[in-house]
PDB file of N, CA and C in Angstrom:
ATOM      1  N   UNK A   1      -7.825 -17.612  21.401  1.00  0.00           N
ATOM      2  CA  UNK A   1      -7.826 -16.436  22.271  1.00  0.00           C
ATOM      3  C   UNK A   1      -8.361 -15.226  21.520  1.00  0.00           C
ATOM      4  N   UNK A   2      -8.359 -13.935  22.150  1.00  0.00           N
ATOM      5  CA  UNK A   2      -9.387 -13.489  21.688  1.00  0.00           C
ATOM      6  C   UNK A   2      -8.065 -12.268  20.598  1.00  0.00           C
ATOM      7  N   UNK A   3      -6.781 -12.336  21.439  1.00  0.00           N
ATOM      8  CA  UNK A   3      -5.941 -11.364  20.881  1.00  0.00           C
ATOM      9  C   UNK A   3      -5.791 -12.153  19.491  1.00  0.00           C
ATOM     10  N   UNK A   4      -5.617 -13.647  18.739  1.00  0.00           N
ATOM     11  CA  UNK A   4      -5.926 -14.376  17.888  1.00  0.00           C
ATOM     12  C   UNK A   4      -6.637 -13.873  16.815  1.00  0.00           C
ATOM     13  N   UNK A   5      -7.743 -13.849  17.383  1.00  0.00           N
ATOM     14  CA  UNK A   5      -9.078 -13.450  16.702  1.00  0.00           C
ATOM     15  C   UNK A   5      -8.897 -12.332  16.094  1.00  0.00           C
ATOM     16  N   UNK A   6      -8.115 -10.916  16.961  1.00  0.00           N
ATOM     17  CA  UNK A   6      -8.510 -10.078  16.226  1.00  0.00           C
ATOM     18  C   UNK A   6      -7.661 -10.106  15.562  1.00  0.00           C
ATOM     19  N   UNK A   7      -6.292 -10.558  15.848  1.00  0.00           N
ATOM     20  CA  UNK A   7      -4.569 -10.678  14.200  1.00  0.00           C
ATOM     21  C   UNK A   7      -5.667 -11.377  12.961  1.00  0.00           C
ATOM     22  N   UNK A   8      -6.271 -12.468  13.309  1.00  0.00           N
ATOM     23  CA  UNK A   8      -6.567 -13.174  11.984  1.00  0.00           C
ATOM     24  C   UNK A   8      -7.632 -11.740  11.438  1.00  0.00           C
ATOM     25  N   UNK A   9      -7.983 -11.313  11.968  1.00  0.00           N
ATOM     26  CA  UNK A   9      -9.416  -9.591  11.097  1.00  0.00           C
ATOM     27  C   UNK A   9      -8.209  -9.478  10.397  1.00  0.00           C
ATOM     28  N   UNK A  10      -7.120  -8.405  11.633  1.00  0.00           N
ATOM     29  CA  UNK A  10      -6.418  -8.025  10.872  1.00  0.00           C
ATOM     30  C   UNK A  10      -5.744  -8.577   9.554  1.00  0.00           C
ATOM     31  N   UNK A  11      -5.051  -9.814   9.763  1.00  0.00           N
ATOM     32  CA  UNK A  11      -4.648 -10.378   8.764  1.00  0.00           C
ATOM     33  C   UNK A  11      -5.729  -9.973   7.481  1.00  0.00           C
ATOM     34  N   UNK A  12      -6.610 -10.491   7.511  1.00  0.00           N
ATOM     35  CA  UNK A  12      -7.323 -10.572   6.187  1.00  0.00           C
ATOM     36  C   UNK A  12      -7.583  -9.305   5.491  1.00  0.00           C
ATOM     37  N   UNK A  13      -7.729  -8.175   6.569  1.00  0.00           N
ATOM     38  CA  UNK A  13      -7.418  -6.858   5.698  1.00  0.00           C
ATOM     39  C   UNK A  13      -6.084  -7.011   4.850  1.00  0.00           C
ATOM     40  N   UNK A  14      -5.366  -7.568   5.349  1.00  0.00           N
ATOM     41  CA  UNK A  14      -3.538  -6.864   4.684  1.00  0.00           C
ATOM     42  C   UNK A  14      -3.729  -7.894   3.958  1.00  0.00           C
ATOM     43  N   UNK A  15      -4.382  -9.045   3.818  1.00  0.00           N
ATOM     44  CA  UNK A  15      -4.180  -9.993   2.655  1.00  0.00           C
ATOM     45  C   UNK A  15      -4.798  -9.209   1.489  1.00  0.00           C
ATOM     46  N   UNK A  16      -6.139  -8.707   1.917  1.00  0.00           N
ATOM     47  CA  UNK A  16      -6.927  -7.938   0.788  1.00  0.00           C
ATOM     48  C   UNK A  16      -5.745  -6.653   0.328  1.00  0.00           C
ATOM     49  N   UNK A  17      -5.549  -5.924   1.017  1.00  0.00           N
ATOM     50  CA  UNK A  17      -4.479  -4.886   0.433  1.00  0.00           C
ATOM     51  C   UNK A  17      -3.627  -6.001  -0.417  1.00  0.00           C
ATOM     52  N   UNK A  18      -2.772  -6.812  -0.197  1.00  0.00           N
ATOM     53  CA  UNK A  18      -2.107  -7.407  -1.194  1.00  0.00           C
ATOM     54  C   UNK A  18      -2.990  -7.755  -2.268  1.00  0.00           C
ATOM     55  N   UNK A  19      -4.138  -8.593  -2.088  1.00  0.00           N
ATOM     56  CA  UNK A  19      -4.362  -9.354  -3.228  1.00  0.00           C
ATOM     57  C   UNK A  19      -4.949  -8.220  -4.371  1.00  0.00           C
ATOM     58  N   UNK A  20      -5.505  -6.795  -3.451  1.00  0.00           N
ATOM     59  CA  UNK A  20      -6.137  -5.955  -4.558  1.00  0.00           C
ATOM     60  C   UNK A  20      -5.007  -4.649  -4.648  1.00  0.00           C
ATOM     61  N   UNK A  21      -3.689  -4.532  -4.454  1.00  0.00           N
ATOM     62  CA  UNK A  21      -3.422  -3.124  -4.712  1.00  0.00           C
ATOM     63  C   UNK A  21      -3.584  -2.806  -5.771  1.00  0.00           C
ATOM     64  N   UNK A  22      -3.746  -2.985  -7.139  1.00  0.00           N
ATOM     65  CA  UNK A  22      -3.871  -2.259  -8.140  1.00  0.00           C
ATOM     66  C   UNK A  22      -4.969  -1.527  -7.761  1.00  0.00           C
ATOM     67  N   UNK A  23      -6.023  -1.765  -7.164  1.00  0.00           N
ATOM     68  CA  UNK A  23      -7.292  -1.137  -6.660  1.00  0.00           C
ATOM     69  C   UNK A  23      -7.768  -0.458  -5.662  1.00  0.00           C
ATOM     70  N   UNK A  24      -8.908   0.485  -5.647  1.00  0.00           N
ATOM     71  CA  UNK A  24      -9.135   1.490  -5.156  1.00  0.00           C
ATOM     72  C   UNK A  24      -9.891   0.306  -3.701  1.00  0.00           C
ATOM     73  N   UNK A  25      -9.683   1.168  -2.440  1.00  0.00           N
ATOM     74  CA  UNK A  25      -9.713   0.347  -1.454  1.00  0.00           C
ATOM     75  C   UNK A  25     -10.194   1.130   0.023  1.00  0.00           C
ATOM     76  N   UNK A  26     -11.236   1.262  -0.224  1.00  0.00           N
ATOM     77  CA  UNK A  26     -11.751   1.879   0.719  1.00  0.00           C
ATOM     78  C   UNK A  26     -11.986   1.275   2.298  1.00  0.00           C
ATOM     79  N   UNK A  27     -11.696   2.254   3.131  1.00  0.00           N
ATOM     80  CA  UNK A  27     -11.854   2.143   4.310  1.00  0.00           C
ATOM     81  C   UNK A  27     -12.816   0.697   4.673  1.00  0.00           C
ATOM     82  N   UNK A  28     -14.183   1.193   4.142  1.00  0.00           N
ATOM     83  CA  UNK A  28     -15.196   0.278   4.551  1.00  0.00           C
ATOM     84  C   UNK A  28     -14.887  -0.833   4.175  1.00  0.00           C
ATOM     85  N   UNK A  29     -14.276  -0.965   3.263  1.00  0.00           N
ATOM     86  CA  UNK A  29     -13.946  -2.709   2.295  1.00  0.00           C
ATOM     87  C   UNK A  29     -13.103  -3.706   3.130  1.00  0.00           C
ATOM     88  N   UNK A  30     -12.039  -2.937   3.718  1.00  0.00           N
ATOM     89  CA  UNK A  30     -10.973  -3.197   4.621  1.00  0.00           C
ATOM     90  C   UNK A  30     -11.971  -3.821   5.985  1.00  0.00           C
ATOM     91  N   UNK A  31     -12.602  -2.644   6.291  1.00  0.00           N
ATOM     92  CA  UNK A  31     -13.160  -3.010   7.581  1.00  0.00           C
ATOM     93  C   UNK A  31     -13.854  -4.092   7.366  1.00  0.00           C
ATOM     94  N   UNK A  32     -15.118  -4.240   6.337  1.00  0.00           N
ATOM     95  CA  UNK A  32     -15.904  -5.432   5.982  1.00  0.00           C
ATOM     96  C   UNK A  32     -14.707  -6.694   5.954  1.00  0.00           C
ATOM     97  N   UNK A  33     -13.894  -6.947   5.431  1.00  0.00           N
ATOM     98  CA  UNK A  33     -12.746  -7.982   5.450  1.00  0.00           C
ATOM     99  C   UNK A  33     -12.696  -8.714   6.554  1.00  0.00           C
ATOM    100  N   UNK A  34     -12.671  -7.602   7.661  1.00  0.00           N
ATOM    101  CA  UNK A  34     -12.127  -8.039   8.910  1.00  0.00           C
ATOM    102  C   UNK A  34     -13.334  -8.505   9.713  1.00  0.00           C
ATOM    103  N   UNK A  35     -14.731  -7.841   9.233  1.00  0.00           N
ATOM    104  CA  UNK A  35     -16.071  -8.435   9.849  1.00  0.00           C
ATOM    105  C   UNK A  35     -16.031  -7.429  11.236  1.00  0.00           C
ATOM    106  N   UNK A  36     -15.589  -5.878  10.875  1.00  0.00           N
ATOM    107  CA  UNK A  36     -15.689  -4.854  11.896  1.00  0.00           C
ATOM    108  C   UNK A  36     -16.146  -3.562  11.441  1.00  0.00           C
ATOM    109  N   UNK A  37     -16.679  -2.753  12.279  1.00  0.00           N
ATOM    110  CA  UNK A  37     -16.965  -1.456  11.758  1.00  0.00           C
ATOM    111  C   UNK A  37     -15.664  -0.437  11.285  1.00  0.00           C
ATOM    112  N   UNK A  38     -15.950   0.472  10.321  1.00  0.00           N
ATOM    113  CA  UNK A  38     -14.824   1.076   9.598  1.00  0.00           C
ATOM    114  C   UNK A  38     -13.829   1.558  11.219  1.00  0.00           C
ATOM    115  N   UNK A  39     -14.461   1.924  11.956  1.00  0.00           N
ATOM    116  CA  UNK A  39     -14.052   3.200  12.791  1.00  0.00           C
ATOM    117  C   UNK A  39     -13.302   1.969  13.950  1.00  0.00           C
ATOM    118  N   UNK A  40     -13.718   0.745  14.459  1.00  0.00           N
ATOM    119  CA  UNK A  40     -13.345   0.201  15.779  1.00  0.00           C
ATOM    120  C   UNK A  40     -12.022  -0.669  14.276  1.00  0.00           C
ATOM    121  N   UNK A  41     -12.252  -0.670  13.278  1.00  0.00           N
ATOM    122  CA  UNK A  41     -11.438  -1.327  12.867  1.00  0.00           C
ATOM    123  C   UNK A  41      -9.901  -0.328  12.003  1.00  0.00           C
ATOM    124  N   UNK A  42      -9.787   1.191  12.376  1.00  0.00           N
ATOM    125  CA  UNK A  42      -8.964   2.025  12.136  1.00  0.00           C
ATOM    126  C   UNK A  42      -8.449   1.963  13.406  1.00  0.00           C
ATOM    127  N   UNK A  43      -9.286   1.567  14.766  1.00  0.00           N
ATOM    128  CA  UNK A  43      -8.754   1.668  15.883  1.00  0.00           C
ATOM    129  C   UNK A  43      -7.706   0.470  16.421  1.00  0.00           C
ATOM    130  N   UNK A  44      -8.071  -0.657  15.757  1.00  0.00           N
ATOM    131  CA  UNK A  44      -7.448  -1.761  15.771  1.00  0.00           C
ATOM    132  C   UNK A  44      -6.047  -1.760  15.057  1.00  0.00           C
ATOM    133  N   UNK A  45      -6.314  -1.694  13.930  1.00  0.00           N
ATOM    134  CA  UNK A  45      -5.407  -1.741  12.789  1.00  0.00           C
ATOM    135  C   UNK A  45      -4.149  -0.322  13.793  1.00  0.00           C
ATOM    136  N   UNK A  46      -4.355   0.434  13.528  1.00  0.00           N
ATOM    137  CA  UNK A  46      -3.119   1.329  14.378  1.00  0.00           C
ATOM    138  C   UNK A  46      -2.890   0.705  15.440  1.00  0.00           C
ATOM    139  N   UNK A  47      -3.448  -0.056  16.641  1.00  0.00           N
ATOM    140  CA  UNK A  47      -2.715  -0.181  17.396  1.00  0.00           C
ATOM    141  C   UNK A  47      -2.078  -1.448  17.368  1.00  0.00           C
ATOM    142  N   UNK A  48      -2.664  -2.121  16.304  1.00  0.00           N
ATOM    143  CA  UNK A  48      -1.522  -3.544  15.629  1.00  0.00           C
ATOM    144  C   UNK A  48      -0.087  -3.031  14.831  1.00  0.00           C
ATOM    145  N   UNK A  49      -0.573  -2.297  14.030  1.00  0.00           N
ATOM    146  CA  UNK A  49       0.630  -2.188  12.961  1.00  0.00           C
ATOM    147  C   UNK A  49       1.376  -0.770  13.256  1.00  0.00           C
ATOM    148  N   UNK A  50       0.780  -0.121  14.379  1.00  0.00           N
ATOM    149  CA  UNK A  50       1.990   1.055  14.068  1.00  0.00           C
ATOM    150  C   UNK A  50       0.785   2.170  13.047  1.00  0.00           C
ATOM    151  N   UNK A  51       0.104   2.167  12.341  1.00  0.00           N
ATOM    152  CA  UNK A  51       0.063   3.032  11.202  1.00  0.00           C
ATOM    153  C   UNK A  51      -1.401   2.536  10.862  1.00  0.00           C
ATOM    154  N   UNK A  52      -1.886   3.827  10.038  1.00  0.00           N
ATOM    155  CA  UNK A  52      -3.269   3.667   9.943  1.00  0.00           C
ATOM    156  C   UNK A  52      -3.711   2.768   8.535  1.00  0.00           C
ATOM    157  N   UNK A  53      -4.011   2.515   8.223  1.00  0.00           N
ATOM    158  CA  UNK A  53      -4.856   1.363   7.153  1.00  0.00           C
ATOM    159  C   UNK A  53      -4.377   2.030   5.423  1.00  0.00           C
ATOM    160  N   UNK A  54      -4.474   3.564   5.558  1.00  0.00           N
ATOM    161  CA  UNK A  54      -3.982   4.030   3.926  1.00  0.00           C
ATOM    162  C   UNK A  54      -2.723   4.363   4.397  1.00  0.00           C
ATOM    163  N   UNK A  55      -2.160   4.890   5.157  1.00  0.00           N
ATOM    164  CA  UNK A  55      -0.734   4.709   5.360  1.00  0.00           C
ATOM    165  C   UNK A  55      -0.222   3.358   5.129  1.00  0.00           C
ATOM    166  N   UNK A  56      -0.585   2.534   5.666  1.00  0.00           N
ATOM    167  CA  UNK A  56      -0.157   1.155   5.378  1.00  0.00           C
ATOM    168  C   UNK A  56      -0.306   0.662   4.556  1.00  0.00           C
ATOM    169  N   UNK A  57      -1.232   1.130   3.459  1.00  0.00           N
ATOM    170  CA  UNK A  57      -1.306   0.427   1.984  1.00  0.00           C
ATOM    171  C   UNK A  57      -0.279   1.041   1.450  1.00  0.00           C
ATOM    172  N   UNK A  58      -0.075   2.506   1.165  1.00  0.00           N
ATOM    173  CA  UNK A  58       0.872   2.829   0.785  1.00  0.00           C
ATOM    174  C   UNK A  58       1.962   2.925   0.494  1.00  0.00           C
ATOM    175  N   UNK A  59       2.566   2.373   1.691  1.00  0.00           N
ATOM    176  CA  UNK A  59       3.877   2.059   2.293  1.00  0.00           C
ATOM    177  C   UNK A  59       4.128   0.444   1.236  1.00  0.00           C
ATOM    178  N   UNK A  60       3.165  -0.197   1.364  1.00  0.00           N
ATOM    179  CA  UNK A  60       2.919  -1.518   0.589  1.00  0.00           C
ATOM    180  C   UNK A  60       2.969  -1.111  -0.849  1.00  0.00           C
ATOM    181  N   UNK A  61       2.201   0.171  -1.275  1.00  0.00           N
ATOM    182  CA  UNK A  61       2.258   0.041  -3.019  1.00  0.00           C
ATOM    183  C   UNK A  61       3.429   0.727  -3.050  1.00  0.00           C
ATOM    184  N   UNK A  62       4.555   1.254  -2.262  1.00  0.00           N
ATOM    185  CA  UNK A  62       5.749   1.540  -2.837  1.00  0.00           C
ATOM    186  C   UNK A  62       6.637   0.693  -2.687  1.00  0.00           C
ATOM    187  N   UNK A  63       6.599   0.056  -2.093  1.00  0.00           N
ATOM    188  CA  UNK A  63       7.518  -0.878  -1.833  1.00  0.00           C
ATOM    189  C   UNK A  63       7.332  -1.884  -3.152  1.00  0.00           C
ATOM    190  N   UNK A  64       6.132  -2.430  -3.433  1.00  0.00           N
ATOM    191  CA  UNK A  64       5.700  -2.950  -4.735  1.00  0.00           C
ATOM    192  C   UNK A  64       6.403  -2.255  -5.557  1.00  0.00           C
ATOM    193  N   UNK A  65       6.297  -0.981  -6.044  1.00  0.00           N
ATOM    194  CA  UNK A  65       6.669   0.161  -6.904  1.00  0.00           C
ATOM    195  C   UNK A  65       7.974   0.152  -6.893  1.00  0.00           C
ATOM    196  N   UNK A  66       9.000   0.176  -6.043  1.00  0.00           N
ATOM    197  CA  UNK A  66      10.469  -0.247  -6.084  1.00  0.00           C
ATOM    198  C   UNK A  66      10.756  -1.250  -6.732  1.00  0.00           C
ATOM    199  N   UNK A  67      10.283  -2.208  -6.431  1.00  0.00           N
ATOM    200  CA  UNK A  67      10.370  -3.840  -7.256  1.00  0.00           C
ATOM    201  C   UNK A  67      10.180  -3.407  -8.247  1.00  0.00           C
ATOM    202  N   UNK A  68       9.106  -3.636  -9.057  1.00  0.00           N
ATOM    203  CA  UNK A  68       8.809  -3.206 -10.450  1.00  0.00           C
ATOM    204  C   UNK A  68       9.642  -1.965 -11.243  1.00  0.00           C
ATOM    205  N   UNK A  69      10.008  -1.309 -10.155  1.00  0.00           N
ATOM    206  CA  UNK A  69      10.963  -0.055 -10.577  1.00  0.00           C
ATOM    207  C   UNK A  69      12.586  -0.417 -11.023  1.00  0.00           C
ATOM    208  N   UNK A  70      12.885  -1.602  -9.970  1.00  0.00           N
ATOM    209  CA  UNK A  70      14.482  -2.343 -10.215  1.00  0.00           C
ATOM    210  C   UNK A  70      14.655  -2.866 -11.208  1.00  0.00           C
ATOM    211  N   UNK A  71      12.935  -4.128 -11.362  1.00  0.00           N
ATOM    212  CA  UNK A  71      13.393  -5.509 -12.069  1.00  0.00           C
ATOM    213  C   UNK A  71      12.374  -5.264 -13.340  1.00  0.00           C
ATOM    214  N   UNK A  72      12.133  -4.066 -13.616  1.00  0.00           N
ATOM    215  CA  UNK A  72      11.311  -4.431 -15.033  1.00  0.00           C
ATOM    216  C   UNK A  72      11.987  -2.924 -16.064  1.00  0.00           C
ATOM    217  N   UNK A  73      11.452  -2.641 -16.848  1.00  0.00           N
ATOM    218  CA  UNK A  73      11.274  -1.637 -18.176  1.00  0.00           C
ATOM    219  C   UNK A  73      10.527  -1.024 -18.243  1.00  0.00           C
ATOM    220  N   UNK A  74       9.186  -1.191 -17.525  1.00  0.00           N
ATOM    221  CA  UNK A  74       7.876  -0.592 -17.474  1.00  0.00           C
ATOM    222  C   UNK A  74       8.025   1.082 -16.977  1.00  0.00           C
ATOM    223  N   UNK A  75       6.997   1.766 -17.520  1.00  0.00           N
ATOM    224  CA  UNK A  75       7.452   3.217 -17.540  1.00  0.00           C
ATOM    225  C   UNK A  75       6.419   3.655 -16.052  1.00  0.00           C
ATOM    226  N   UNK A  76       7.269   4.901 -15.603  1.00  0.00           N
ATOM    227  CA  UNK A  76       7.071   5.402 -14.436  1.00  0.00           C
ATOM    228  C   UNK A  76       5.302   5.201 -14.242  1.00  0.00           C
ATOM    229  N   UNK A  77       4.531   5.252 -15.101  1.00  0.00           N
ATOM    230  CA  UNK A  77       2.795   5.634 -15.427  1.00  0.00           C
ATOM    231  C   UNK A  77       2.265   4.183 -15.070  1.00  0.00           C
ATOM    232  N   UNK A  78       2.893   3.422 -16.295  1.00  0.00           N
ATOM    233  CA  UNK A  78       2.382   1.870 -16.103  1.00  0.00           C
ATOM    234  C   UNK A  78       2.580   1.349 -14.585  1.00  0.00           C
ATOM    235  N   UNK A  79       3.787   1.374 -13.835  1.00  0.00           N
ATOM    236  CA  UNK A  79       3.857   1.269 -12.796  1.00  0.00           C
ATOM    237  C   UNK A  79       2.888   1.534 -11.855  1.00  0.00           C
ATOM    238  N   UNK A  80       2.823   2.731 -11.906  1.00  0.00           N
ATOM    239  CA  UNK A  80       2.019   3.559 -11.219  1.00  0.00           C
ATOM    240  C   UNK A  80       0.442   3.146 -11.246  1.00  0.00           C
ATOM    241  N   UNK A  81       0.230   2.479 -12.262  1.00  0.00           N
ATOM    242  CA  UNK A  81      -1.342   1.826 -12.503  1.00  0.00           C
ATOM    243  C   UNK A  81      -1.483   0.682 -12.318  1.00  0.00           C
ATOM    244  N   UNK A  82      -0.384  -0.090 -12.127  1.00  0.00           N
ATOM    245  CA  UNK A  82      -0.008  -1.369 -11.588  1.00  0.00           C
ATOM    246  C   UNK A  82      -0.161  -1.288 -10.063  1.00  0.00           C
ATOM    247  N   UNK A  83       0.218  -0.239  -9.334  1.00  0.00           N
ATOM    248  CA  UNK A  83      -0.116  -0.687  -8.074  1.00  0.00           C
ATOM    249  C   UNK A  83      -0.766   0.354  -7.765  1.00  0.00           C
ATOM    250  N   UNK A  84      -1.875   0.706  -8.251  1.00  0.00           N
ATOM    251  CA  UNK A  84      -3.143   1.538  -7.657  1.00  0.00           C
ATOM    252  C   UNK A  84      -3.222   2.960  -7.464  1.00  0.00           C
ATOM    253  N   UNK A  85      -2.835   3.508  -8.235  1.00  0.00           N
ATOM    254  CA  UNK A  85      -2.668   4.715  -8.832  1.00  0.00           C
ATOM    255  C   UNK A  85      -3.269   5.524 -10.292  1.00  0.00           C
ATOM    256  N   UNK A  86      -3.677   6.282  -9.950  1.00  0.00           N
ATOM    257  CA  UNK A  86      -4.971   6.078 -11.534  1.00  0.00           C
ATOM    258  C   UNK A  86      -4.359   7.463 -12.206  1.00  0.00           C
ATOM    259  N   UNK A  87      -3.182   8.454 -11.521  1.00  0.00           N
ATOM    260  CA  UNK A  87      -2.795   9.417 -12.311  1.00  0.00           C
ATOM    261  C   UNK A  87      -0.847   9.250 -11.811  1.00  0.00           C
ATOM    262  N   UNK A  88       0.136   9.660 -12.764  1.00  0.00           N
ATOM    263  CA  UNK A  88       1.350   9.592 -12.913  1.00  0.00           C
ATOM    264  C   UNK A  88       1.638  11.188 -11.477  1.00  0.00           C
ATOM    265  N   UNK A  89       0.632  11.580 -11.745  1.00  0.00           N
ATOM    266  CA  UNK A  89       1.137  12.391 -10.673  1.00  0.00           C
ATOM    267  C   UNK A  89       0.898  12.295  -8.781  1.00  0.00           C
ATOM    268  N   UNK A  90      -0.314  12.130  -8.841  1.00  0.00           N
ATOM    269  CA  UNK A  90      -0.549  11.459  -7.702  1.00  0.00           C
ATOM    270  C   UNK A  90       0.164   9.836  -7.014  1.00  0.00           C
ATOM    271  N   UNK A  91       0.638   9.137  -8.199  1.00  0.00           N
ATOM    272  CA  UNK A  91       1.664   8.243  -7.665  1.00  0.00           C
ATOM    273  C   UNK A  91       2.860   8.887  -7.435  1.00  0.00           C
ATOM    274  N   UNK A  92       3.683   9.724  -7.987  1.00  0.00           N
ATOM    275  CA  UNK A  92       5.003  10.587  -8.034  1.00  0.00           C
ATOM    276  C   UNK A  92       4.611  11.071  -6.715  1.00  0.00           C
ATOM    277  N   UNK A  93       3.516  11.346  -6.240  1.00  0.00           N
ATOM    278  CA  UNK A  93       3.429  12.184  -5.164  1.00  0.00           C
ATOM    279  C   UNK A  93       3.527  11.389  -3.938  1.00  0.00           C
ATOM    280  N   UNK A  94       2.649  10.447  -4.112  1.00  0.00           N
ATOM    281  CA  UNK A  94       2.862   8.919  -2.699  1.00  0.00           C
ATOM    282  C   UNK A  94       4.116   8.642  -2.670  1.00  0.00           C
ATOM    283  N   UNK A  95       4.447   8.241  -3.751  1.00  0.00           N
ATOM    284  CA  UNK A  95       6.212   7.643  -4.215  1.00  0.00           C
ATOM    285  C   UNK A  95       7.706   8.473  -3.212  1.00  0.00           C
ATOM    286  N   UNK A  96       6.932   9.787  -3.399  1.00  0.00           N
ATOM    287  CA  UNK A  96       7.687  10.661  -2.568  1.00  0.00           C
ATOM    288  C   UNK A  96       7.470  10.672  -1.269  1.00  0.00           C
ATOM    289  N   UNK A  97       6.348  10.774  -1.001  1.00  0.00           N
ATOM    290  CA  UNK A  97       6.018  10.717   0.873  1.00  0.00           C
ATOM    291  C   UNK A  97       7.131   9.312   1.264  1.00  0.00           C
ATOM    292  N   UNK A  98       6.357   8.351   0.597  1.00  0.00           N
ATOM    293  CA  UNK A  98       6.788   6.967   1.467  1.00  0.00           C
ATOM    294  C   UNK A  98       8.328   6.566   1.472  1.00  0.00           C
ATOM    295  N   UNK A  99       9.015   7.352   0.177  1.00  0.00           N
ATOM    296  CA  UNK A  99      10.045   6.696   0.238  1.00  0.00           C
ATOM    297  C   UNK A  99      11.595   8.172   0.267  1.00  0.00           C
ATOM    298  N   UNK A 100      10.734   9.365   0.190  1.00  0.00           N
ATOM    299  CA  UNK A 100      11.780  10.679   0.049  1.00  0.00           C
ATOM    300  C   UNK A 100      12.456  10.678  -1.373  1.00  0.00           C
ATOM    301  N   UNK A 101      11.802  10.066  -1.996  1.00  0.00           N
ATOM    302  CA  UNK A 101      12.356  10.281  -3.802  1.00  0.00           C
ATOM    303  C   UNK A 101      11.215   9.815  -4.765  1.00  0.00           C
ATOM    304  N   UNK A 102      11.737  10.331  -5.975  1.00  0.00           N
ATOM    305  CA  UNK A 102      10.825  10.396  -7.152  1.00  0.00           C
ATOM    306  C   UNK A 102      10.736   9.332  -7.125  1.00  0.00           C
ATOM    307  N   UNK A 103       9.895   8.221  -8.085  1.00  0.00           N
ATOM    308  CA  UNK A 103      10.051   7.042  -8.896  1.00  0.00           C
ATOM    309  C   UNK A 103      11.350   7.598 -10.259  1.00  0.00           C
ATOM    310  N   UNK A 104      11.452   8.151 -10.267  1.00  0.00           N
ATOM    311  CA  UNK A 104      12.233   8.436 -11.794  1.00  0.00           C
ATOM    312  C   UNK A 104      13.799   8.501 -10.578  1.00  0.00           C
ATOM    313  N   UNK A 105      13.575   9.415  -9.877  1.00  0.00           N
ATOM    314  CA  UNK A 105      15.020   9.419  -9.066  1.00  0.00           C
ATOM    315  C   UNK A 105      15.331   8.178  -8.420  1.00  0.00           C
ATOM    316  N   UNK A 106      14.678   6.822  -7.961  1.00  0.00           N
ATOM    317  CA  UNK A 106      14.704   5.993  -7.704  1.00  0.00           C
ATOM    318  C   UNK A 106      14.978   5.111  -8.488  1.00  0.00           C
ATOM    319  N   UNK A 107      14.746   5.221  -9.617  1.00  0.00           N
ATOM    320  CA  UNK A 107      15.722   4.046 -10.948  1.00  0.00           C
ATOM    321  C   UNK A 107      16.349   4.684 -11.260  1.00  0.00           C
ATOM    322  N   UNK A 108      16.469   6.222 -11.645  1.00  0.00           N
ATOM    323  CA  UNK A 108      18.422   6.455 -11.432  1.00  0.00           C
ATOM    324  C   UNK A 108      19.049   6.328 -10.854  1.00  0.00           C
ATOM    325  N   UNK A 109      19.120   6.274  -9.279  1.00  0.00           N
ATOM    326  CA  UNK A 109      20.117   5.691  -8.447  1.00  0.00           C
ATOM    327  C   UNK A 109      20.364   4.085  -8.585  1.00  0.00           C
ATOM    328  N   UNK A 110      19.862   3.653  -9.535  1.00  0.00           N
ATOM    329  CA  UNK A 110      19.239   2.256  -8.996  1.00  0.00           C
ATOM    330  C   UNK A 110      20.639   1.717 -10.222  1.00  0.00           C
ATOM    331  N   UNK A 111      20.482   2.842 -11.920  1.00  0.00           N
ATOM    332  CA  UNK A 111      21.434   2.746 -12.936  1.00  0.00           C
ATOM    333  C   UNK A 111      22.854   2.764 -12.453  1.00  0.00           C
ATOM    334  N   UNK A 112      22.674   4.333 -11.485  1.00  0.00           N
ATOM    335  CA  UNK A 112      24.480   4.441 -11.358  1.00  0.00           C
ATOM    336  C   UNK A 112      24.685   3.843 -10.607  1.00  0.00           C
ATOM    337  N   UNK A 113      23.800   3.353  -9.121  1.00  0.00           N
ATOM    338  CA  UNK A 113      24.711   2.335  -8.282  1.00  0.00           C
ATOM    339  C   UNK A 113      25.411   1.042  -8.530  1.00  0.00           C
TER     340      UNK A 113
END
């Protein structure tokens, strides 16, 4: 069917967001994935998932970023370059949108709880 067709585009964008978050991920790359133009495929993607294509990566590299934040040692930076972030501040800054706390305030709650 044709609603099929377009989950599997979609799909393969969000596989690519997984398989590349450490990496920079442009609109067009996403769209090429899916075998659609950038623009009919921002139009798609929101009305599948709720949320637009870098919102939705995002939401994905923090959630990554929590994990790595619970279960490792790795410092707030390394993290942060681990899932696609190329400055400690501009991740601190996503870190905050997506989740309403620092990465640093997020493994302290993580100690005292």
């Amino acid at each position: 069917s044709r609603v099929g067709l377009v989950d599997r585009r979609i799909r393969r964008s969000v596989e690519l967001m997984h398989a590349q978050l450490d990496q920079e991920l442009s609109l067009k790359a996403l769209a090429a994935a899916s075998f659609l133009s950038p623009f009919h495929f921002s139009r798609l993607f929101k009305k599948l998932t709720g949320s637009t294509p870098h919102n939705y990566l995002a939401i994905m590299r923090a959630n990554r970023a929590q994990l790595l934040l619970a279960e490792t040692e790795m410092s707030v930076t390394e993290i942060g370059a681990r899932v696609g972030y190329l400055s400690a501040s501009h991740f601190t800054k996503a870190f905050r949108l997506a989740t309403g706390t620092t990465p640093r305030e997020f493994r302290k709650a993580l100690i005292r709880g």
